[in-house]
Protein backbone atom coordinates (compact mmCIF):
# COMPACT_ATOMS: atom_id res chain seq x y z
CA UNK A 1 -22.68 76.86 35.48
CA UNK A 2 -21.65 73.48 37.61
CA UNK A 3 -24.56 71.27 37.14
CA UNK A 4 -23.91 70.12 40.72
CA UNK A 5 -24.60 73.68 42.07
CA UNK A 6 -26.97 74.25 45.16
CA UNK A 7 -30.56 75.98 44.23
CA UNK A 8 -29.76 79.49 45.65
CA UNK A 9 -33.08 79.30 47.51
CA UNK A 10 -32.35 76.53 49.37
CA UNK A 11 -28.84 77.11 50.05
CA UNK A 12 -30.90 80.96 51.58
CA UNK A 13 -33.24 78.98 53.44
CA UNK A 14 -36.39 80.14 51.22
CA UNK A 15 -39.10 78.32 52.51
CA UNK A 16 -41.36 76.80 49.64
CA UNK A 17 -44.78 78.93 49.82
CA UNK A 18 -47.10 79.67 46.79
CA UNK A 19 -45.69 83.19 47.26
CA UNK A 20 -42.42 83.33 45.44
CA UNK A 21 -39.59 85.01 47.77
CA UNK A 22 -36.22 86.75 46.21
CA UNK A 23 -33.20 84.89 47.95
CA UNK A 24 -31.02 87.72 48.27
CA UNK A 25 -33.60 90.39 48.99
CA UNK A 26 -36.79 88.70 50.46
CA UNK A 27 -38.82 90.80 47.60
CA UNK A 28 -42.37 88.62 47.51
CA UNK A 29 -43.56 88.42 44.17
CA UNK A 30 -47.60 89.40 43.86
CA UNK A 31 -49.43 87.16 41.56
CA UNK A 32 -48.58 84.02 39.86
CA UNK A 33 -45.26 82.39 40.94
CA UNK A 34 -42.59 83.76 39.81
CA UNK A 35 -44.01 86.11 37.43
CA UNK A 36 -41.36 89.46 37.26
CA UNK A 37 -38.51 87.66 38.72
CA UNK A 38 -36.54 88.12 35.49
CA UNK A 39 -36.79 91.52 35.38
CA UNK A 40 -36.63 92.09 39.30
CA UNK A 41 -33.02 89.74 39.31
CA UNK A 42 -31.98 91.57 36.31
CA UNK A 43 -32.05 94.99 37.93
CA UNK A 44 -31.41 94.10 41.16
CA UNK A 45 -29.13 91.18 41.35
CA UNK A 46 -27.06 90.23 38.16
CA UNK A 47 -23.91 91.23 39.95
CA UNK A 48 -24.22 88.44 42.21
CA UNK A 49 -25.01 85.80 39.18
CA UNK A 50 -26.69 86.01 35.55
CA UNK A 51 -30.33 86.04 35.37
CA UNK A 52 -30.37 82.32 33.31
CA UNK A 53 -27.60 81.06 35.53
CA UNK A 54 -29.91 81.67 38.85
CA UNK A 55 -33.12 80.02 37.32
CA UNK A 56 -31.29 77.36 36.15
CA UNK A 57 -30.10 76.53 39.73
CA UNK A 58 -33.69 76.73 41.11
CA UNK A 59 -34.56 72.73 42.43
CA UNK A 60 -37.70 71.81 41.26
CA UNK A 61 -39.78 72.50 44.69
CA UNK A 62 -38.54 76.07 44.31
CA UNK A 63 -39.47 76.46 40.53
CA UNK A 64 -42.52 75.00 41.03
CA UNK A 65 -45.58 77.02 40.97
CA UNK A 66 -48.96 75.91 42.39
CA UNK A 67 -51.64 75.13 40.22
CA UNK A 68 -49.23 74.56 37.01
């Protein structure tokens, strides 16, 4: 992956919320964070880009969850 690659949340226009939001489906995530996202990207979205390969683009505002 290019190290100088956009977040793919903010180059969607996620908002940052305490409710985590999918960037290519607007799936909200129950719970804490990000919890399922793996699975959720893997079944849903690893055509676009691997799993690792969108968390690693995540800026820290996005990755962030509240309370951690």
């Amino acid at each position: 992956m290019d190290k100088d690659r956009d977040c793919r949340c903010c180059e969607k226009k996620v908002p940052i919320l305490d409710r985590k939001t999918c960037p290519e489906c607007g799936h909200v995530f129950q719970g804490n964070g990000w919890d399922g996202i793996d699975a959720h990207w893997r079944s849903k979205h690893e055509h676009i880009m691997p799993y690792e390969e969108f968390w690693q683009s995540l800026c820290a505002e996005h990755r962030q969850t509240r309370g951690k």
